[in-house]
N, C-alpha and C. Protein backbone atom coordinates (compact mmCIF):
# COMPACT_ATOMS: atom_id res chain seq x y z
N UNK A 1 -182.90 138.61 285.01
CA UNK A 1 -182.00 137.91 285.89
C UNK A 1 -180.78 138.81 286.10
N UNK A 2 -180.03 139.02 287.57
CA UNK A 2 -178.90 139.53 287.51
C UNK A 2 -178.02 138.92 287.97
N UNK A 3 -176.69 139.48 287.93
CA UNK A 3 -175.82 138.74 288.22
C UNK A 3 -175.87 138.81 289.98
N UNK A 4 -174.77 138.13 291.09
CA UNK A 4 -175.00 138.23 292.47
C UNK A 4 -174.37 139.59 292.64
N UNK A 5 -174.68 139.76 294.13
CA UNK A 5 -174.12 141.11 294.46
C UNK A 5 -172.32 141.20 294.14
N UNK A 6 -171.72 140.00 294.70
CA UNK A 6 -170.16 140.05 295.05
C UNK A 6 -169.69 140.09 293.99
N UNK A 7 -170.49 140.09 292.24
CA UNK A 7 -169.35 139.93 291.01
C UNK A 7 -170.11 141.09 290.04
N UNK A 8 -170.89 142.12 290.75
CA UNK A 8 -171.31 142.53 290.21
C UNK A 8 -170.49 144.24 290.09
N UNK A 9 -170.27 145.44 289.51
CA UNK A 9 -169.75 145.84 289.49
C UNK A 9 -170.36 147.52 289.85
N UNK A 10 -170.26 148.29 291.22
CA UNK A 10 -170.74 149.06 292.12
C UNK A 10 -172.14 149.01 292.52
N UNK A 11 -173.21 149.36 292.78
CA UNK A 11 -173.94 149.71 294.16
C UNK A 11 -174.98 148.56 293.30
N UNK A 12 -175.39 148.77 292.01
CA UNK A 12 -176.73 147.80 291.52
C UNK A 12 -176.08 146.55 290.53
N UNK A 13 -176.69 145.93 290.92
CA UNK A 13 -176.67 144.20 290.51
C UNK A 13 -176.76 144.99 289.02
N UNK A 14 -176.06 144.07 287.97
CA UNK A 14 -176.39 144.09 286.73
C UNK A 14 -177.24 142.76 286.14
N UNK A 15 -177.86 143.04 284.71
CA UNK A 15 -178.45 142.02 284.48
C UNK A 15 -177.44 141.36 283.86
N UNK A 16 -178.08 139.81 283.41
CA UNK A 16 -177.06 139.18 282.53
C UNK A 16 -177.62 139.24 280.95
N UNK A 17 -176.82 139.03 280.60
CA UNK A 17 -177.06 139.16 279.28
C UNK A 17 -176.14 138.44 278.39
N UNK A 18 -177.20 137.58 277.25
CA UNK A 18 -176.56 136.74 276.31
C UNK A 18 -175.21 137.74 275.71
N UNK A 19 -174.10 136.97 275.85
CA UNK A 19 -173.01 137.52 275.10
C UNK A 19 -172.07 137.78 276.62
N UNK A 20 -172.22 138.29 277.37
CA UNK A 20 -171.70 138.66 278.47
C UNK A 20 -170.29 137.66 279.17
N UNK A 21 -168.90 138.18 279.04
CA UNK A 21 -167.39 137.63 279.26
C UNK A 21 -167.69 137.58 280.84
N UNK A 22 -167.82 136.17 281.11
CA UNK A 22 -168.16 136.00 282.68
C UNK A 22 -166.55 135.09 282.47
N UNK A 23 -166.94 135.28 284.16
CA UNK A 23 -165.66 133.98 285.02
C UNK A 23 -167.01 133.22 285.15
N UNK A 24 -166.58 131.64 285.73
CA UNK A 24 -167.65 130.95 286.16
C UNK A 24 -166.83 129.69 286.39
N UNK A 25 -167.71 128.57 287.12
CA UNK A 25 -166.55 127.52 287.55
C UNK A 25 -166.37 127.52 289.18
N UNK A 26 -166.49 128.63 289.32
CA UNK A 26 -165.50 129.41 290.65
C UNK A 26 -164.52 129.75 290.16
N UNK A 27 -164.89 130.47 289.24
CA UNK A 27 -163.47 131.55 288.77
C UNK A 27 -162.27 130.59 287.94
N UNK A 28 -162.71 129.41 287.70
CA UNK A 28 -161.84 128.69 286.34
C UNK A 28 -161.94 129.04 284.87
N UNK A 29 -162.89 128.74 284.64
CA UNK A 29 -163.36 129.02 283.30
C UNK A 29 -163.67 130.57 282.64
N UNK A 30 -163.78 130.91 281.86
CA UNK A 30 -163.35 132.57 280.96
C UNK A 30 -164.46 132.14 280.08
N UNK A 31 -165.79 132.40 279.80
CA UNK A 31 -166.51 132.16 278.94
C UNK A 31 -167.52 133.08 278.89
N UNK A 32 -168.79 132.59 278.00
CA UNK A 32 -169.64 133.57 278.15
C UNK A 32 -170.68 133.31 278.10
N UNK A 33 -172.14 134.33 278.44
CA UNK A 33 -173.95 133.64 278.90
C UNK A 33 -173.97 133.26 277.04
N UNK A 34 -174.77 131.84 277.00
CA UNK A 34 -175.14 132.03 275.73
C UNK A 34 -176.41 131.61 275.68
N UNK A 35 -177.45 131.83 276.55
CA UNK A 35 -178.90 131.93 276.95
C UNK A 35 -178.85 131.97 278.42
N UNK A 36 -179.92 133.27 278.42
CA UNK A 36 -180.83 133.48 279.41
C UNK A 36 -182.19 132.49 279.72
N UNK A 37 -182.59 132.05 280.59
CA UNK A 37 -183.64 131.30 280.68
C UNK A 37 -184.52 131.95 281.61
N UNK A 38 -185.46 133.04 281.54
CA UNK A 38 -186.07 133.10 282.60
C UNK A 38 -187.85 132.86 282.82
N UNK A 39 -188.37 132.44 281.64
CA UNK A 39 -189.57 132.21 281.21
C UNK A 39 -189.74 130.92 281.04
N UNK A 40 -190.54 130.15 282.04
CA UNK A 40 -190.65 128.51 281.40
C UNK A 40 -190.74 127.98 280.19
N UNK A 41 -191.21 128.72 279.27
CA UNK A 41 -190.88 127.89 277.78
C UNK A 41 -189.47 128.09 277.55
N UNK A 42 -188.45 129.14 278.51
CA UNK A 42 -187.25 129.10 277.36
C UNK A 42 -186.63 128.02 278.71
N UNK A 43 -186.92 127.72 279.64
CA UNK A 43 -185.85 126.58 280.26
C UNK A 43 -186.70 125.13 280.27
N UNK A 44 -187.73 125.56 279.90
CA UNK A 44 -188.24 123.58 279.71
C UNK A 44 -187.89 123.44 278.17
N UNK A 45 -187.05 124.31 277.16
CA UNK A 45 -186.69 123.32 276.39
C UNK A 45 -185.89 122.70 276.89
N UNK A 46 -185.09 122.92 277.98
CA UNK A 46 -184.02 122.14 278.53
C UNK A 46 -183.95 120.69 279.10
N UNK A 47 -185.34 121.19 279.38
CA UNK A 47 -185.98 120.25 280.19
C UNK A 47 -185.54 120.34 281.93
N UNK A 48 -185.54 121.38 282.21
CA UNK A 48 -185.57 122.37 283.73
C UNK A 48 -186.68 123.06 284.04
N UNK A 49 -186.38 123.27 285.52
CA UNK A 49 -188.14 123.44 286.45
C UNK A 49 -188.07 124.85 286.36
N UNK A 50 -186.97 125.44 286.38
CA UNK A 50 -186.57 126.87 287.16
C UNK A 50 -185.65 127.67 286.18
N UNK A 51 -185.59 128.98 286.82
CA UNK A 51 -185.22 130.23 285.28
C UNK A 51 -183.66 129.49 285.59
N UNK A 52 -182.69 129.96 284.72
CA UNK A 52 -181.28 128.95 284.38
C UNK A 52 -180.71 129.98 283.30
N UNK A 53 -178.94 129.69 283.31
CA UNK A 53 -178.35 130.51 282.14
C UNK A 53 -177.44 129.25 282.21
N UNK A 54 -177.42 129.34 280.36
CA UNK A 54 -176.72 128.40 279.91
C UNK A 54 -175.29 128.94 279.37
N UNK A 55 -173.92 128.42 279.82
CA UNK A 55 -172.67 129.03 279.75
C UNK A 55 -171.67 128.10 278.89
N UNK A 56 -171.31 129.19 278.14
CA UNK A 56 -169.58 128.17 277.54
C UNK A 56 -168.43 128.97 277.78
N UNK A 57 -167.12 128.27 277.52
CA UNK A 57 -165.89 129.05 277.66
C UNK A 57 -165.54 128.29 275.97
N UNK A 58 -166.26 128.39 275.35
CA UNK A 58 -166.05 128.20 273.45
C UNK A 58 -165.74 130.04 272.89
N UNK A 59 -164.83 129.59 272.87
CA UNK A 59 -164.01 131.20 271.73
C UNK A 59 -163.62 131.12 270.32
N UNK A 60 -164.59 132.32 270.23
CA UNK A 60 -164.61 133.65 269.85
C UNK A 60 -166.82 133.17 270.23
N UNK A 61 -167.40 133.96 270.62
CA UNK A 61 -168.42 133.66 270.75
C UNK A 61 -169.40 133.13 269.58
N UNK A 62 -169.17 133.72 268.71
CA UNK A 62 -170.01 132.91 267.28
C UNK A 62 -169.85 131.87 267.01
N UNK A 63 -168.60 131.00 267.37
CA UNK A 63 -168.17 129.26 267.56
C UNK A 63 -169.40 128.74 268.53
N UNK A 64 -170.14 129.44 269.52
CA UNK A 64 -171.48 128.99 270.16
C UNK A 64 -172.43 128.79 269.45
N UNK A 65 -172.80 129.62 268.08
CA UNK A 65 -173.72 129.26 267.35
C UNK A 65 -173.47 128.26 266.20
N UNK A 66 -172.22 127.92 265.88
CA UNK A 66 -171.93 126.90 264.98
C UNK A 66 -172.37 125.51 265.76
N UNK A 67 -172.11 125.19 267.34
CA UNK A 67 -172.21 123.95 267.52
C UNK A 67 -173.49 123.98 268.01
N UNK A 68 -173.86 122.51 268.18
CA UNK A 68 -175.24 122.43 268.47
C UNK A 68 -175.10 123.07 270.04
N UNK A 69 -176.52 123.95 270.30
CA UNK A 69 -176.43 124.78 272.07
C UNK A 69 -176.22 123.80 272.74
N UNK A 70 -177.11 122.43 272.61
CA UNK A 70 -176.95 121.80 273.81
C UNK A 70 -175.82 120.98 274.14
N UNK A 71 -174.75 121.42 273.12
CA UNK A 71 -173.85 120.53 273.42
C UNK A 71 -173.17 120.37 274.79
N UNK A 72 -173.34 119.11 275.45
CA UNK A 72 -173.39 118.95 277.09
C UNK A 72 -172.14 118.41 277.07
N UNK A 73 -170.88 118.78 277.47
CA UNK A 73 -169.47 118.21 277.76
C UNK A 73 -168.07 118.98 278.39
N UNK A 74 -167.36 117.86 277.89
CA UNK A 74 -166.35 119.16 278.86
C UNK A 74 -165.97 120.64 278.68
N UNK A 75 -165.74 121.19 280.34
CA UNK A 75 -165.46 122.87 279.39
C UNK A 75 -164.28 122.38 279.07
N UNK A 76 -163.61 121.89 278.54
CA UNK A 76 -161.96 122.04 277.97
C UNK A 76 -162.34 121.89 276.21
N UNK A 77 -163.44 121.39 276.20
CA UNK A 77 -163.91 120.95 274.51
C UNK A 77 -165.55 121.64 274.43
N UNK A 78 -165.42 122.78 274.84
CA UNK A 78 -166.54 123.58 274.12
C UNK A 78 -168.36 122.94 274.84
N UNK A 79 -167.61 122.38 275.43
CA UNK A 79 -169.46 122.09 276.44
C UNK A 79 -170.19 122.95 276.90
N UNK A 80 -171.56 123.11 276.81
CA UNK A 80 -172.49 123.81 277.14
C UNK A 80 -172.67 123.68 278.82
N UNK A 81 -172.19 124.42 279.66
CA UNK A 81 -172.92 124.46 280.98
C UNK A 81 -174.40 124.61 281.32
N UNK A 82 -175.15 124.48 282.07
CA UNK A 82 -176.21 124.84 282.25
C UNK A 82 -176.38 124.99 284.18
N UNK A 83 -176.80 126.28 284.71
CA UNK A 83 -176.81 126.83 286.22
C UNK A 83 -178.42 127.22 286.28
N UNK A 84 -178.76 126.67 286.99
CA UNK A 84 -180.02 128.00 287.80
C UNK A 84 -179.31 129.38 288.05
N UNK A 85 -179.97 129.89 288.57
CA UNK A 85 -180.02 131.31 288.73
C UNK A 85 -179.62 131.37 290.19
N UNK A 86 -180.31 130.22 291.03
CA UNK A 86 -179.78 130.22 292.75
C UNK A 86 -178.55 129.81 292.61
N UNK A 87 -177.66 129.16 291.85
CA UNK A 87 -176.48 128.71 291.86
C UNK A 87 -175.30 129.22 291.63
N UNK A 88 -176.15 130.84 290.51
CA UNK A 88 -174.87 131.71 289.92
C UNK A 88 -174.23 132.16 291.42
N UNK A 89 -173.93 132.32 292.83
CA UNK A 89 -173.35 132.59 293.56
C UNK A 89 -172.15 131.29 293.98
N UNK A 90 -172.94 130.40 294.30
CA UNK A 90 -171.86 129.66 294.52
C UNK A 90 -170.76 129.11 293.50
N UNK A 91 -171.67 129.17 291.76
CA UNK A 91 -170.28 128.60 290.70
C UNK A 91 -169.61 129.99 290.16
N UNK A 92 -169.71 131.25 290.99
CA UNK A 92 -168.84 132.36 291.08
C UNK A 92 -169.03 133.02 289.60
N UNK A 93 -170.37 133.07 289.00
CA UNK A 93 -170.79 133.54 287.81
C UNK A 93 -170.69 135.20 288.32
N UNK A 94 -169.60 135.99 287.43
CA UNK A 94 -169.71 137.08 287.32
C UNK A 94 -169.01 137.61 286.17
N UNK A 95 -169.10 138.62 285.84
CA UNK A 95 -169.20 139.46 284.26
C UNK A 95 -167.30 139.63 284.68
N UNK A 96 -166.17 139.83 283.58
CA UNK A 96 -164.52 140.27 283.74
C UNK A 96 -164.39 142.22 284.08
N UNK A 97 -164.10 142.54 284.64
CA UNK A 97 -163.66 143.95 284.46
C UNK A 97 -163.29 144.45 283.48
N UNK A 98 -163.28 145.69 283.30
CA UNK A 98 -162.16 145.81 281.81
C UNK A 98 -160.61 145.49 282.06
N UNK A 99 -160.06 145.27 282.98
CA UNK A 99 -158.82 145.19 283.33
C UNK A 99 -158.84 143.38 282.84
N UNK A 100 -159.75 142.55 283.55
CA UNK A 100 -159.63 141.68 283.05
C UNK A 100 -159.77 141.10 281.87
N UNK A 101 -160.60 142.05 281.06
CA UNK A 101 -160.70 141.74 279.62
C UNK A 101 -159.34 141.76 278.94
N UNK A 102 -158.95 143.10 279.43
CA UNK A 102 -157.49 143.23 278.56
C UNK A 102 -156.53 142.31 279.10
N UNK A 103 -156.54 141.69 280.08
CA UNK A 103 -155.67 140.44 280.62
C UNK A 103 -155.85 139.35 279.32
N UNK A 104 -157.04 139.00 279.56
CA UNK A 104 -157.79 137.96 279.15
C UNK A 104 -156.90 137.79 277.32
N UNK A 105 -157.18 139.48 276.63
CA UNK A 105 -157.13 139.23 274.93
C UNK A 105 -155.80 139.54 275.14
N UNK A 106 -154.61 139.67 276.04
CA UNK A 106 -153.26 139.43 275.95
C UNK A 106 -152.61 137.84 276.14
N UNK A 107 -153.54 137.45 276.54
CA UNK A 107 -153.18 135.99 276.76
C UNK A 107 -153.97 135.30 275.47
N UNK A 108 -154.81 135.72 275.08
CA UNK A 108 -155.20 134.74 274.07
C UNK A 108 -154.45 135.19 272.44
N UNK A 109 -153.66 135.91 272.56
CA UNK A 109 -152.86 136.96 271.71
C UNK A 109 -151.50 136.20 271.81
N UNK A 110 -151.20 136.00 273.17
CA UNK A 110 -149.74 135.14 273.13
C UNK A 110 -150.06 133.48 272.85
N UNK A 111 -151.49 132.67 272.80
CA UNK A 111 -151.73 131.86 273.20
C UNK A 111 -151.94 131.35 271.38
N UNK A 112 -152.45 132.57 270.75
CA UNK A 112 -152.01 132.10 269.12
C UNK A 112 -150.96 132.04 268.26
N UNK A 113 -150.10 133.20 268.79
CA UNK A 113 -148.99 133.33 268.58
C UNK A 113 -148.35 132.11 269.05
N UNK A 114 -148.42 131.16 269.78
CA UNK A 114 -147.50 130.12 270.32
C UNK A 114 -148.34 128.67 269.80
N UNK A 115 -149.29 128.37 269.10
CA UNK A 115 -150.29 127.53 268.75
C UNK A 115 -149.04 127.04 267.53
N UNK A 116 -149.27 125.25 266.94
CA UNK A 116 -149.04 125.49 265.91
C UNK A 116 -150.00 126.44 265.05
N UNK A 117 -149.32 126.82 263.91
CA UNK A 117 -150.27 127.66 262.84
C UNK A 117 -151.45 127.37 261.97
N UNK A 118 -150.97 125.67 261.97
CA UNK A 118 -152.47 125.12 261.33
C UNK A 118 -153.72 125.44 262.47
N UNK A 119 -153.90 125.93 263.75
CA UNK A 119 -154.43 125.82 264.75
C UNK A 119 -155.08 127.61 264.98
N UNK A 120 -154.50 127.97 264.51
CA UNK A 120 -154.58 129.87 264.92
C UNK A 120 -156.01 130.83 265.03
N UNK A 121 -156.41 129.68 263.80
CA UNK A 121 -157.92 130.65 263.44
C UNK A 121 -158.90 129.21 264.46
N UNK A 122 -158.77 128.32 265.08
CA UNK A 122 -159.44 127.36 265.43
C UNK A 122 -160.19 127.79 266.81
N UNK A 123 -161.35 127.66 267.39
CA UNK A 123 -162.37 128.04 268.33
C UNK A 123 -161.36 127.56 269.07
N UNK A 124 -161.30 128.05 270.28
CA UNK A 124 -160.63 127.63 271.95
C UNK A 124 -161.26 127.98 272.97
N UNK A 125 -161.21 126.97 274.00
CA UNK A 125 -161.81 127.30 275.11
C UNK A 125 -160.09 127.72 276.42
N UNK A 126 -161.26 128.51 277.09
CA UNK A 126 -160.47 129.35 278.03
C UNK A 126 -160.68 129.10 279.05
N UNK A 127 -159.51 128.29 280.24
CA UNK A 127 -159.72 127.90 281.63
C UNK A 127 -158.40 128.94 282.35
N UNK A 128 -158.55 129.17 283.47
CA UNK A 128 -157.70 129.87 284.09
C UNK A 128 -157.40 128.71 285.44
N UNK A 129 -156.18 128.15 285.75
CA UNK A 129 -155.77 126.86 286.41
C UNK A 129 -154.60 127.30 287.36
N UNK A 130 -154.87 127.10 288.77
CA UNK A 130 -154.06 127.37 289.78
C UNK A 130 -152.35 126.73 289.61
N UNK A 131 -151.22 126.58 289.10
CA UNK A 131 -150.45 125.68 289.15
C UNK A 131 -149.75 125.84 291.16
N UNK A 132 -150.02 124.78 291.66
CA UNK A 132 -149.87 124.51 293.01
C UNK A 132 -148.46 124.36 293.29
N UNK A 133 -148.02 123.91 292.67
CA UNK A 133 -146.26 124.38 292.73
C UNK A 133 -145.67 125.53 292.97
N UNK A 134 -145.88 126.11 291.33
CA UNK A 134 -145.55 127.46 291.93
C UNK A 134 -146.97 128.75 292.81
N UNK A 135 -147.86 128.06 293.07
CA UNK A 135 -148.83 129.06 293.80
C UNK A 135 -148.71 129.90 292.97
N UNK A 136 -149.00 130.08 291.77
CA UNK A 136 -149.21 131.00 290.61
C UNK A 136 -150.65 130.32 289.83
N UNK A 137 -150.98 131.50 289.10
CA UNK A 137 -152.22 130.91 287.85
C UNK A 137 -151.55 131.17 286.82
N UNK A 138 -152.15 130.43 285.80
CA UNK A 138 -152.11 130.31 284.74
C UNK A 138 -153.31 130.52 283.88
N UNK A 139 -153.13 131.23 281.94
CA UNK A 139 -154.32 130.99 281.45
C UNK A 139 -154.15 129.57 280.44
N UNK A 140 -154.94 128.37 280.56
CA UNK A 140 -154.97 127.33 279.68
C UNK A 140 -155.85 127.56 278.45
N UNK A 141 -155.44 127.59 277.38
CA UNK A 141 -156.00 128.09 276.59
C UNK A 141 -155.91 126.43 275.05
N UNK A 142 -157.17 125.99 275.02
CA UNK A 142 -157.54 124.79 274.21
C UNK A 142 -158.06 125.09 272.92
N UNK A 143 -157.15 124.84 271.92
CA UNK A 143 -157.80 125.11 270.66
C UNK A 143 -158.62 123.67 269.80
N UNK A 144 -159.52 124.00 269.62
CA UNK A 144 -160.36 122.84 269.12
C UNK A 144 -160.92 122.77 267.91
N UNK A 145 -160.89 121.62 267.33
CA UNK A 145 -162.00 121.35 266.30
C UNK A 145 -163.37 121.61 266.06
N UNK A 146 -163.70 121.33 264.74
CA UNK A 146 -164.87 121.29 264.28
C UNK A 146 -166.06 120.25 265.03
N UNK A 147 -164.91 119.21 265.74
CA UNK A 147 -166.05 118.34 266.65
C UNK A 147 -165.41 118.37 268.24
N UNK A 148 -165.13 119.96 268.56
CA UNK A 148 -165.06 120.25 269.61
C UNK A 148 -163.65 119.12 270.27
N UNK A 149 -162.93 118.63 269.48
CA UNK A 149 -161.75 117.77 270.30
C UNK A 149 -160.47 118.64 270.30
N UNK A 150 -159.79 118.78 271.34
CA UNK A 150 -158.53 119.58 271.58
C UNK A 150 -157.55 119.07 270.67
N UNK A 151 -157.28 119.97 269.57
CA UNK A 151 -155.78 119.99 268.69
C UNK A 151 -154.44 120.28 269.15
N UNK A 152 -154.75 121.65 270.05
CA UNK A 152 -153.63 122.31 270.94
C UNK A 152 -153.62 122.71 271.89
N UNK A 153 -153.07 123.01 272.95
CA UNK A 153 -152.62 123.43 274.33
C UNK A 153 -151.91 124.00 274.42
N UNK A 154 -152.11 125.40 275.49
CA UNK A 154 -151.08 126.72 275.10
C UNK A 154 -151.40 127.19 276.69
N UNK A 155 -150.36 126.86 277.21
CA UNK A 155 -150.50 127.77 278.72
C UNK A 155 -150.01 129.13 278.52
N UNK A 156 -150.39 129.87 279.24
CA UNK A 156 -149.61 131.33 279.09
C UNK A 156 -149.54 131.88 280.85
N UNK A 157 -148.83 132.04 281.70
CA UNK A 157 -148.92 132.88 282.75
C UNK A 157 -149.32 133.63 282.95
N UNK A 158 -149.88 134.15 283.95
CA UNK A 158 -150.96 135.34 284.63
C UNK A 158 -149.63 136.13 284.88
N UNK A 159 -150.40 137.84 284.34
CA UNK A 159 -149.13 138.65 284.49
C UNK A 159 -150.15 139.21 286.05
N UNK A 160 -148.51 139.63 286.29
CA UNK A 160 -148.96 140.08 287.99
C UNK A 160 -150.04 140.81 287.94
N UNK A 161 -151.76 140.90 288.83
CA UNK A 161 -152.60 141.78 289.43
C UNK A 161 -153.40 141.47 287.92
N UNK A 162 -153.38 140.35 287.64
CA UNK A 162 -154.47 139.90 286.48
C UNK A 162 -155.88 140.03 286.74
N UNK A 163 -156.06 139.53 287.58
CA UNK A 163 -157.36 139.42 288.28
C UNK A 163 -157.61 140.63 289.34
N UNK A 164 -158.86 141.39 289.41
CA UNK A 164 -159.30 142.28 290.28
C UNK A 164 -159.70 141.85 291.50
């Protein structure tokens, strides 16, 4: 499976690959593939017709294998997405640049630093949220429990030319 042409990065489509720091959402969410599905036994465990990648914005990625995969809920609390493969274009599934990576671990760097401290080492999910006021983004950054419920909330601002 690869990613679409428009998020892919010069002349050939890349594949996807479990582990892979995508945007997705349409460019809300900061998460990553945590199955490929392209063989009917691996998407009818899902209980799906068609090849599919299953996505979270749950951080640090090994917090994906602590909770159960299928966990189906919100991305703000560590929910498992699940896309076809015809869909990765329109929910804007594509891999971060390196520019955006280093955006990305400066904000989640100020986003612990500003957490209470009982909270620091705790899995978080990562949304990136238009604030319409000021026509600026923001990174929302949710630190969560062991049963995936939000403890803390840590906005941090998009430094200028965050995004490529």
């Amino acid at each position: 499976m690869k990613y679409p042409n428009q998020y892919s990065f010069g002349t050939e489509r890349e594949e996807v690959r479990v582990g892979d720091l995508v945007w997705w959402n349409e460019g809300v969410c900061v998460g990553f593939i945590v199955e490929v599905m392209e063989w009917p036994e691996e998407y009818a465990r899902w209980g799906l017709d068609q090849p599919s990648i299953a996505l979270s914005n749950l951080h640090p990625f090994h917090a994906n294998r602590v909770k159960h995969m299928q966990h189906i809920g919100g991305v703000t609390t560590g929910g498992t997405v699940v896309n076809s493969a015809d869909q990765m274009e329109e929910e804007g599934v594509g891999r971060l640049s390196d520019h955006e990576r280093a955006e990305l671990e400066w904000a989640i760097s100020e986003a612990k630093g500003r957490v209470a401290p009982e909270h620091r080492d705790a899995p978080f999910c990562v949304s990136a949220i238009k604030d319409m006021i000021r026509d600026e983004e923001d990174w929302h950054v949710h630190f969560v429990d062991e049963e995936c419920r939000v403890v803390g909330t840590v906005v941090v601002p998009f430094r200028p030319n965050t995004r490529n």
